[in-house]
N, C-alpha and C. Protein backbone atom coordinates (compact mmCIF):
# COMPACT_ATOMS: atom_id res chain seq x y z
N UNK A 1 -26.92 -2.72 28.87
CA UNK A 1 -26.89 -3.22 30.23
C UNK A 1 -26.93 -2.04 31.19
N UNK A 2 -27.47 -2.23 32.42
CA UNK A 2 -27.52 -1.04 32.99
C UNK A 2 -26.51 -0.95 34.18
N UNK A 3 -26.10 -0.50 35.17
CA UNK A 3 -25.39 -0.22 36.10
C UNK A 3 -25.58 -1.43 37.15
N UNK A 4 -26.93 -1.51 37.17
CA UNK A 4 -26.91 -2.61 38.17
C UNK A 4 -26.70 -3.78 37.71
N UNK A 5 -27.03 -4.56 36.70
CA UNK A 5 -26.33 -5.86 35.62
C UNK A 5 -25.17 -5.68 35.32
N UNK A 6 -24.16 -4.70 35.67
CA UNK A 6 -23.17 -5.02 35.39
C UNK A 6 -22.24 -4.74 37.01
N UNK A 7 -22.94 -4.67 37.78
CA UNK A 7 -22.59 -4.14 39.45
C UNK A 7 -21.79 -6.05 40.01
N UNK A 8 -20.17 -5.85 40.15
CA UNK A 8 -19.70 -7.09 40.56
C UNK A 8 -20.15 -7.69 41.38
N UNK A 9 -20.14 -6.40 42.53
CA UNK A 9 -20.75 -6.84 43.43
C UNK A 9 -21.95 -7.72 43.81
N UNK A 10 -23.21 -7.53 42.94
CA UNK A 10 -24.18 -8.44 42.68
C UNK A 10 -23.73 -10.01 42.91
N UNK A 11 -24.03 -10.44 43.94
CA UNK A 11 -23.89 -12.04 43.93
C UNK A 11 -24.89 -12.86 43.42
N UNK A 12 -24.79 -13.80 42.06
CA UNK A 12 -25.97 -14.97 41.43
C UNK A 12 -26.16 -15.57 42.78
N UNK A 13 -27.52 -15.77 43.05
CA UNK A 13 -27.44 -17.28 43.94
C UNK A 13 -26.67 -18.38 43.72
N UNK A 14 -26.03 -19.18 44.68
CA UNK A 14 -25.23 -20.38 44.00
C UNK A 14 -26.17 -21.36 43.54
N UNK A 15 -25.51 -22.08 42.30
CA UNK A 15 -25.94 -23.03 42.00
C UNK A 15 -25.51 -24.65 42.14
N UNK A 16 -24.57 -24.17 42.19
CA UNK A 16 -23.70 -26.02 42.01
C UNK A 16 -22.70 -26.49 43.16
N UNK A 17 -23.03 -25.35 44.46
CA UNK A 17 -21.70 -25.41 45.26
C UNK A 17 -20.83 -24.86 45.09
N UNK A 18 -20.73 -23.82 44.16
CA UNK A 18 -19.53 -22.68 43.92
C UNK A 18 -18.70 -22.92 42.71
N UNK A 19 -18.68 -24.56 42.03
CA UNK A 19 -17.80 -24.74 41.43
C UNK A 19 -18.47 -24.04 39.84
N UNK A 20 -17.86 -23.83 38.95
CA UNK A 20 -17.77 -22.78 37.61
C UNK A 20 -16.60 -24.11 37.00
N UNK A 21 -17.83 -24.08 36.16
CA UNK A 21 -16.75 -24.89 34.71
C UNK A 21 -17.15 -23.71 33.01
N UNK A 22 -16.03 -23.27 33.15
CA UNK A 22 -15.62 -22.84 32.21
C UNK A 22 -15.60 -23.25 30.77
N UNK A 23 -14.92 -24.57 31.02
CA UNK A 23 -15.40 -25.64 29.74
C UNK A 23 -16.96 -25.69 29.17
N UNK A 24 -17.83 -26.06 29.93
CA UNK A 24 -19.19 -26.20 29.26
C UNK A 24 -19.63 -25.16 28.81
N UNK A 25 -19.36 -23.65 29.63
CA UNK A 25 -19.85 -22.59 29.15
C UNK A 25 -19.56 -21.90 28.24
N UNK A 26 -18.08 -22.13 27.97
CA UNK A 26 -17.86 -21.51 26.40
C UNK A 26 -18.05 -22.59 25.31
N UNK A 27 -18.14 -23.69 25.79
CA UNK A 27 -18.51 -24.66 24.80
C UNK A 27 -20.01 -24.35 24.36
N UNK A 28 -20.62 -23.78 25.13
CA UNK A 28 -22.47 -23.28 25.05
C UNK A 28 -22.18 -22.42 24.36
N UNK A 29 -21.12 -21.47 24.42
CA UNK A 29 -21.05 -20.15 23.71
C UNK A 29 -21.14 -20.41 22.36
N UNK A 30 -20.17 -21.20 22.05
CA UNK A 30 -19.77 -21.63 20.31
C UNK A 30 -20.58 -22.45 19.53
N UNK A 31 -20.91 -23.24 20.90
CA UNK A 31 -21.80 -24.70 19.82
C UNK A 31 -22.64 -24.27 18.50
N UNK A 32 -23.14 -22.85 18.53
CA UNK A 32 -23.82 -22.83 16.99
C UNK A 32 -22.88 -22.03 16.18
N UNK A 33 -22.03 -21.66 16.52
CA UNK A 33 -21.41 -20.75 15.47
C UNK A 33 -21.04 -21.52 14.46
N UNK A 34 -21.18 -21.28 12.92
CA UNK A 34 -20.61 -22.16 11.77
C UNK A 34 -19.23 -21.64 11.48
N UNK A 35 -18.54 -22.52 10.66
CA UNK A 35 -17.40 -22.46 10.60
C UNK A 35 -17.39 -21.70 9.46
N UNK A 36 -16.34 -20.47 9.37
CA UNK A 36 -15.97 -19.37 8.96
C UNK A 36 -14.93 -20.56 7.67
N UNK A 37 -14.49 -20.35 6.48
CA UNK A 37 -14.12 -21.24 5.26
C UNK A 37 -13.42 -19.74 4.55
N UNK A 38 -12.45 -20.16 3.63
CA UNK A 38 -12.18 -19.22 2.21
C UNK A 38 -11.04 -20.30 1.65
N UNK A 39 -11.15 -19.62 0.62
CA UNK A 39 -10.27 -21.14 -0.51
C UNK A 39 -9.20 -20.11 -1.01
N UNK A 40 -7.96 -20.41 -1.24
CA UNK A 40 -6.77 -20.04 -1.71
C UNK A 40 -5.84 -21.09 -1.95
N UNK A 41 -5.00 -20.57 -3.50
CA UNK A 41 -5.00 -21.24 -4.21
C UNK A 41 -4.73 -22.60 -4.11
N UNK A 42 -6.13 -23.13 -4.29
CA UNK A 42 -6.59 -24.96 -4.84
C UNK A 42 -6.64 -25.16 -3.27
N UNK A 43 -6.49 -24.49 -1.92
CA UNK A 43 -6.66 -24.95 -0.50
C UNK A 43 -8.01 -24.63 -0.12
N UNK A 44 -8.81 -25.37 1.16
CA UNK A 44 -9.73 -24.83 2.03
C UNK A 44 -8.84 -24.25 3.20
N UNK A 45 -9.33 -23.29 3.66
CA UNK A 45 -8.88 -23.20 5.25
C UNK A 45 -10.34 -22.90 5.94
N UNK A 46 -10.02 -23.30 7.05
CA UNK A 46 -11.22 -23.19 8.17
C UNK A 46 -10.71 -21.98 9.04
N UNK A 47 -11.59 -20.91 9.19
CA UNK A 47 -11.09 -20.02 10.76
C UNK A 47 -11.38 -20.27 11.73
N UNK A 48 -10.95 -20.18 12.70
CA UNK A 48 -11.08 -20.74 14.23
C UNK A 48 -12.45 -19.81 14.48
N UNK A 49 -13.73 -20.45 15.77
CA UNK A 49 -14.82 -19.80 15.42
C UNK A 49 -14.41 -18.35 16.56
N UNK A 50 -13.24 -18.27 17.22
CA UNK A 50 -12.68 -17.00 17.52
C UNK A 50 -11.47 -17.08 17.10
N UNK A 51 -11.23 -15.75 17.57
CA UNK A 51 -9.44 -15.12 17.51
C UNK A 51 -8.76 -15.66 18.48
N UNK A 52 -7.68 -16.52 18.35
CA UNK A 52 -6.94 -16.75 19.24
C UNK A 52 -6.27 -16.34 20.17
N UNK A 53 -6.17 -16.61 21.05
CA UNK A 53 -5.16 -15.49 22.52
C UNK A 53 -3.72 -15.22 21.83
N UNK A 54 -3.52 -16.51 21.00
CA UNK A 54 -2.01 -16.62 20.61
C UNK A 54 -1.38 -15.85 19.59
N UNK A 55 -3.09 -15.91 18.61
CA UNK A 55 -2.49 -15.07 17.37
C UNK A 55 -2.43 -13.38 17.63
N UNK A 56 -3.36 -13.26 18.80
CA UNK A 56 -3.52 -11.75 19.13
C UNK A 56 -2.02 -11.04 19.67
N UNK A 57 -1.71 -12.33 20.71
CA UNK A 57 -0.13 -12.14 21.49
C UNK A 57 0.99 -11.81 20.41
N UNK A 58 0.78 -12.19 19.55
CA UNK A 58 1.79 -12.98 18.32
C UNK A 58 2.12 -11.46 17.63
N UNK A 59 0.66 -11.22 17.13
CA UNK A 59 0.45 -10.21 16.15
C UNK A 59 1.12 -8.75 17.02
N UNK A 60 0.84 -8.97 18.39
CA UNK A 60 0.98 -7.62 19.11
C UNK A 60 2.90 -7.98 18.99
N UNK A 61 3.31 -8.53 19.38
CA UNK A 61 4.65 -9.03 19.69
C UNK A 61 5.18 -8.68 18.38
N UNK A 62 4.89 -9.15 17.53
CA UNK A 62 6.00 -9.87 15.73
C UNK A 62 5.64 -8.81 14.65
N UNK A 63 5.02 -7.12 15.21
CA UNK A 63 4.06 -6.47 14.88
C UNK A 63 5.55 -6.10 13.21
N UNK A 64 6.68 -5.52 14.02
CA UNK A 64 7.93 -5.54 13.04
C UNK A 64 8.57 -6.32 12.73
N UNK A 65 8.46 -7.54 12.72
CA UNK A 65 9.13 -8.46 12.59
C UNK A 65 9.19 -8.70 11.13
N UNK A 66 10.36 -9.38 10.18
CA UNK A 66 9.86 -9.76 9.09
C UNK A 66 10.64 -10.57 8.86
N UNK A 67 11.07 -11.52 9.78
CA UNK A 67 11.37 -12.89 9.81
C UNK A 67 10.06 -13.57 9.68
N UNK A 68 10.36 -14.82 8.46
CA UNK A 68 9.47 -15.58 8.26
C UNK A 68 9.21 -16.29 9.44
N UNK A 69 10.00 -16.65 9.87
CA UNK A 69 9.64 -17.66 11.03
C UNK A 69 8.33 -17.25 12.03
N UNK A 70 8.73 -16.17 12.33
CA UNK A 70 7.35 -15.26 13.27
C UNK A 70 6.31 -15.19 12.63
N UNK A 71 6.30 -15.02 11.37
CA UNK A 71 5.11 -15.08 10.25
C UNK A 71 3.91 -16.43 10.59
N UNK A 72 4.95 -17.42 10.18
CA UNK A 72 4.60 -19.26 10.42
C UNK A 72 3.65 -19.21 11.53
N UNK A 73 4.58 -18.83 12.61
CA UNK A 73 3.99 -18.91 13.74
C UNK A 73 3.09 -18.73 13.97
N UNK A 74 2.93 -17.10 13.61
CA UNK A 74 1.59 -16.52 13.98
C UNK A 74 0.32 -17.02 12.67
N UNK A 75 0.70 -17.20 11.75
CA UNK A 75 -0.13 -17.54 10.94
C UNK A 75 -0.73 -19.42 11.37
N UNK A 76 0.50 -19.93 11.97
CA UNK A 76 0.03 -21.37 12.65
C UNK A 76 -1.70 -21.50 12.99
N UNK A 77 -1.14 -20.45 14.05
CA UNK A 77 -2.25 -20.26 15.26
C UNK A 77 -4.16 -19.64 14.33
N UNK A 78 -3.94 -19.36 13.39
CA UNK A 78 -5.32 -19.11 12.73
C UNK A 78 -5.56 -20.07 11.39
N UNK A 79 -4.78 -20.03 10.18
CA UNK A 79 -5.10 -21.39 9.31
C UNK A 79 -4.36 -22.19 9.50
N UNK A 80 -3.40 -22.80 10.19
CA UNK A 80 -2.76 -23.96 9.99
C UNK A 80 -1.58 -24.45 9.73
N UNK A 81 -1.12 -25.13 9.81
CA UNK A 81 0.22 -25.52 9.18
C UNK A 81 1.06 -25.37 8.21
N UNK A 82 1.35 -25.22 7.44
CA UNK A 82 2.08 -24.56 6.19
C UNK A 82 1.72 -24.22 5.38
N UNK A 83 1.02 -22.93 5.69
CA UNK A 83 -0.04 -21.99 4.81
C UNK A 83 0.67 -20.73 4.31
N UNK A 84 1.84 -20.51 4.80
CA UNK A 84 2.59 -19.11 4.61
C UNK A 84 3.30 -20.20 3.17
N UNK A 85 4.11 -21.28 4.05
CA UNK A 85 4.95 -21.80 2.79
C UNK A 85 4.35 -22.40 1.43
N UNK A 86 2.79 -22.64 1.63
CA UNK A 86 2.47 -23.26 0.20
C UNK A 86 1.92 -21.68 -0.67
N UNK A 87 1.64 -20.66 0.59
CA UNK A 87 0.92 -19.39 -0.02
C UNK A 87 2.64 -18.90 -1.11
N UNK A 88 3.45 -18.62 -0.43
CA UNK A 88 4.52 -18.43 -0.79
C UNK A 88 5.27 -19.21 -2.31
N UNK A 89 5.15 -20.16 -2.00
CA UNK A 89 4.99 -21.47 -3.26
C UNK A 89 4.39 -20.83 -4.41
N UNK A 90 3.19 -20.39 -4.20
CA UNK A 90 2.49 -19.99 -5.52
C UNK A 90 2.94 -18.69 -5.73
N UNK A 91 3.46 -17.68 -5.15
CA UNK A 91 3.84 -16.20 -5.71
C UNK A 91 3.19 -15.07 -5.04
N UNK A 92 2.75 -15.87 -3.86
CA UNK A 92 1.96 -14.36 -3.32
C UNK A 92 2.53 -13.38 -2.86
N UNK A 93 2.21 -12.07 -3.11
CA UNK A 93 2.78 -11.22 -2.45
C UNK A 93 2.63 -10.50 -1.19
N UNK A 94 3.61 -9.48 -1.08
CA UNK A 94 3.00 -9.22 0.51
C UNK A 94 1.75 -8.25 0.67
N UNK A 95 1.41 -7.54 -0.42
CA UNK A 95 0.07 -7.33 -0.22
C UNK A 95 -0.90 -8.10 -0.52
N UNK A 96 -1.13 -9.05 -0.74
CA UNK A 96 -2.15 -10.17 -1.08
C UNK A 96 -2.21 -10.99 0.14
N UNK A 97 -0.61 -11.11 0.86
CA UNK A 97 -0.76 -11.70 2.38
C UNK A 97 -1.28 -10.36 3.52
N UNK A 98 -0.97 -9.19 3.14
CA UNK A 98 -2.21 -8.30 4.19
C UNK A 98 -3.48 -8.77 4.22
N UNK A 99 -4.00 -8.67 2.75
CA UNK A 99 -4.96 -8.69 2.64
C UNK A 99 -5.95 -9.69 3.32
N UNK A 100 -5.31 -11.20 3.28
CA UNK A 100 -5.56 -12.18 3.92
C UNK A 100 -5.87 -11.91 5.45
N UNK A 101 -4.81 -11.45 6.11
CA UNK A 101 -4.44 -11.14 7.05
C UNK A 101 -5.82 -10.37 7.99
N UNK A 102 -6.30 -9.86 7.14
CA UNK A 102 -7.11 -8.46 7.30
C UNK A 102 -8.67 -9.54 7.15
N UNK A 103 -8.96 -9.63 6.33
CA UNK A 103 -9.43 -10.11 6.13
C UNK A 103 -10.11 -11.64 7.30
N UNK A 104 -9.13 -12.66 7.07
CA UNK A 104 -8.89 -13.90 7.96
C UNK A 104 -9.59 -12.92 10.03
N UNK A 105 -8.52 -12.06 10.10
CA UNK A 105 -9.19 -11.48 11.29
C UNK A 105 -10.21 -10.86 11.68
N UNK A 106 -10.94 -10.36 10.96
CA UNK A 106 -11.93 -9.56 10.78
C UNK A 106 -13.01 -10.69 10.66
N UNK A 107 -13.32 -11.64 10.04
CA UNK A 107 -13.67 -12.50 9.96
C UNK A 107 -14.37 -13.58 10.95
N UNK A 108 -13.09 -13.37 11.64
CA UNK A 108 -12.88 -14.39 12.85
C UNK A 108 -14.19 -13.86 14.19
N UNK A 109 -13.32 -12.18 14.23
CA UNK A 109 -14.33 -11.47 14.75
C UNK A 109 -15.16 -11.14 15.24
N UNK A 110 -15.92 -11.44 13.57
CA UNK A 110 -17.26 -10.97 13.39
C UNK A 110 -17.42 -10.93 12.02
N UNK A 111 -17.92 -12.22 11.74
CA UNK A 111 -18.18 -12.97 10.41
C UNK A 111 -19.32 -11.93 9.47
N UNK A 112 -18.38 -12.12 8.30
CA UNK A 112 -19.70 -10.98 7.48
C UNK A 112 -19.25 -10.04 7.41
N UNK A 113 -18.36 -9.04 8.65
CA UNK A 113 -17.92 -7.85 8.60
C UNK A 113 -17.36 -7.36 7.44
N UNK A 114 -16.43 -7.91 6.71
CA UNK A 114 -15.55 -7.48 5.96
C UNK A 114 -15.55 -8.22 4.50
N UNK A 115 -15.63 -7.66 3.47
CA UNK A 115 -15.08 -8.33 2.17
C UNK A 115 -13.56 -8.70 1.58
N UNK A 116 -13.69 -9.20 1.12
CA UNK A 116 -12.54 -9.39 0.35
C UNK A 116 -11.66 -7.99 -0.08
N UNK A 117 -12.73 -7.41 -0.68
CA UNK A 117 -12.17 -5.60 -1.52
C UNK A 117 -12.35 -4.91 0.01
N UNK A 118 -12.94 -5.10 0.79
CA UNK A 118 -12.69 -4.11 1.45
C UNK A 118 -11.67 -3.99 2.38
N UNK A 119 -10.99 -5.62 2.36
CA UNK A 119 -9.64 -6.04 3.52
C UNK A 119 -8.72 -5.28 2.27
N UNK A 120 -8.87 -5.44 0.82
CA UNK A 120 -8.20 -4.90 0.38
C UNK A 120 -7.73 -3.30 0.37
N UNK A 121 -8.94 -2.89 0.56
CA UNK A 121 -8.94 -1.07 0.93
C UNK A 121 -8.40 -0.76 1.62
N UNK A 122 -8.80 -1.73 3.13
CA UNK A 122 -8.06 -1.33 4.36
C UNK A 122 -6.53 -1.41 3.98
N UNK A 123 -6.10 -2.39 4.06
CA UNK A 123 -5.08 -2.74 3.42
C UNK A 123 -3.87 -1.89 2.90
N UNK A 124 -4.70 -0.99 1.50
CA UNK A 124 -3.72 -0.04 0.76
C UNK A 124 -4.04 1.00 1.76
N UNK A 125 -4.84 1.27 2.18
CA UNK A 125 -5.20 2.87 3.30
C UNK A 125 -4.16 2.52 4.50
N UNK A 126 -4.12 1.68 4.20
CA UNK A 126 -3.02 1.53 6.20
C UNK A 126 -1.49 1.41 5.15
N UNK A 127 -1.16 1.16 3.78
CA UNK A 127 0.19 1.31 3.64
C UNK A 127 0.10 2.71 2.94
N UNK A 128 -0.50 3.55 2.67
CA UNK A 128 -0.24 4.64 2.01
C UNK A 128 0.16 5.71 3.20
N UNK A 129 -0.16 5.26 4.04
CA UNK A 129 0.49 5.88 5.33
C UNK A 129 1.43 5.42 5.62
N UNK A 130 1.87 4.39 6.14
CA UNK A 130 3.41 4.25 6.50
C UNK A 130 4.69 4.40 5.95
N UNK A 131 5.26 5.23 6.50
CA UNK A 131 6.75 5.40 5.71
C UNK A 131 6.64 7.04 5.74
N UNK A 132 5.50 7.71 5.50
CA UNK A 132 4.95 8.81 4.96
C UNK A 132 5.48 9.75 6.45
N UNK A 133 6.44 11.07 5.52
CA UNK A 133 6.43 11.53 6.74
C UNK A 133 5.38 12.58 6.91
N UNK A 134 5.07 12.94 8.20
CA UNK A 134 4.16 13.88 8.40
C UNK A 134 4.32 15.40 8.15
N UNK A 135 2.95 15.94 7.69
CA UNK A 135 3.33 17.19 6.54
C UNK A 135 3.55 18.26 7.81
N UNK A 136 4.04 19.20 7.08
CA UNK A 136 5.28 19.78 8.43
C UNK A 136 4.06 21.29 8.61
N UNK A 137 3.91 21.29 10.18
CA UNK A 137 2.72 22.18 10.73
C UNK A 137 3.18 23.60 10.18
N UNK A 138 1.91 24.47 9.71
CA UNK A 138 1.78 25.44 9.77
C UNK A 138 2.68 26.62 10.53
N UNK A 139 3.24 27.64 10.30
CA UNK A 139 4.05 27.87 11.19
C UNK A 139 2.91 29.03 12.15
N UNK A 140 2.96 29.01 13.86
CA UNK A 140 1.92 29.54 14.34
C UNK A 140 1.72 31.33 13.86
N UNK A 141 1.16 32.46 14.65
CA UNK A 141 0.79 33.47 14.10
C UNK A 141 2.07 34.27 14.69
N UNK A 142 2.43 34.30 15.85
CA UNK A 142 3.37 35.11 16.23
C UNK A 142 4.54 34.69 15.63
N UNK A 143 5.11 33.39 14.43
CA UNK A 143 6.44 33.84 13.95
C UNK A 143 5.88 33.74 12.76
N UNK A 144 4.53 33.62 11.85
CA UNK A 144 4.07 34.33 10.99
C UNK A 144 4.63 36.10 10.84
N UNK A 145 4.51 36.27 12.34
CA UNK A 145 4.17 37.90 12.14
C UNK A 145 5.81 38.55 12.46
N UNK A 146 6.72 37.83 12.95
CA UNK A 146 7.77 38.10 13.15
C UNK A 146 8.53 38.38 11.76
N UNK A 147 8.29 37.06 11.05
CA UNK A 147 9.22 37.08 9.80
C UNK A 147 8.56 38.16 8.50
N UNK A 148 7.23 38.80 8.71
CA UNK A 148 6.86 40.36 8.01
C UNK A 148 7.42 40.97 8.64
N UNK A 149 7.61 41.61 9.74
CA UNK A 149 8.12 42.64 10.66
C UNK A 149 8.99 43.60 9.64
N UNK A 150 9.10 44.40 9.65
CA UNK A 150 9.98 45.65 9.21
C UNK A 150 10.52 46.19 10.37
N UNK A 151 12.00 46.00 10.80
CA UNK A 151 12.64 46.80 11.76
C UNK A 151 12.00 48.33 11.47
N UNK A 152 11.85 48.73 12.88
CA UNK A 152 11.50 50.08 13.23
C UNK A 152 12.64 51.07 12.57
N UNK A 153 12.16 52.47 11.58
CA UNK A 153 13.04 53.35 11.74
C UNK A 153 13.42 54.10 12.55
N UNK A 154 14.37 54.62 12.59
CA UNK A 154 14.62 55.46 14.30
C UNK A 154 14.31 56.94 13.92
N UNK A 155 13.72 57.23 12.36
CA UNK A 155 13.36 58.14 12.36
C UNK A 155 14.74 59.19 11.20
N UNK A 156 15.55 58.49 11.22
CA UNK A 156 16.66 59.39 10.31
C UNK A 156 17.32 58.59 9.16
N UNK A 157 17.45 59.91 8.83
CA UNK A 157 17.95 59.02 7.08
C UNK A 157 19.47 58.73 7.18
N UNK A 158 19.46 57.82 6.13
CA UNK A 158 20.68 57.38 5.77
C UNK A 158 21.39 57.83 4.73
């Protein structure tokens, strides 16, 4: 887009008397998008054909959280209703629920983006970092050069 297509200032001619429905136009937006699907265990879930405002709020908010309840919640808002508790039911773990996680959003997105193995990659690459403390800097050149130093002789013996 260039400077001037994206210039606010630019006024459309009116069309309708000023009024803007919002409704029809994102409804134009979506009408072809197909519905995003993955199956876990013996379930369908459907993804919403975007990311939700709620789950984004949720996720930013409940980022430490590890009360289930915040989990529910936020997981509500993208597959559904008791998807943590039947996932849970069967034995999943909490890296298999990243993975989802990763996955399910990425998805949502921008369908296609991401595989299965590769939500998984992301996944272990984002926990092999956390917890990890950071490797301790180099020490700079001037107390490099301090701790060689040889006190000066003053020239007489001992």
């Amino acid at each position: 887009m260039t400077d001037d297509e994206l210039d606010l200032d630019h006024q459309d001619p009116p069309g309708d008397g000023g009024f803007a429905d919002f409704d029809a136009f994102f409804a134009e937006q979506t009408a072809d998008a197909p519905a995003e699907t993955f199956q876990l265990y013996g379930r369908t879930y459907t993804l919403p054909d975007a990311l939700p405002l709620m789950f984004t709020l949720q996720m930013e908010r409940l980022q430490a959280s590890e009360d289930p309840d915040d989990v529910r919640t936020m997981l509500r808002t993208l597959v559904g209703e008791n998807a943590l508790d039947h996932w849970a039911e069967q034995g999943m773990t909490d890296r298999q629920l990243g993975i989802v996680l990763i996955y399910a959003a990425a998805t949502v997105r921008r369908p296609g983006s991401v595989t299965m193995q590769r939500a998984a990659e992301l996944y272990d690459r984002q926990n092999a970092t956390v917890g990890k403390a950071p490797a301790p800097a180099a020490p700079n050149r001037a107390t490099r050069r301090a701790k060689t130093r040889r006190r000066a002789d003053s020239g007489r013996r001992s």
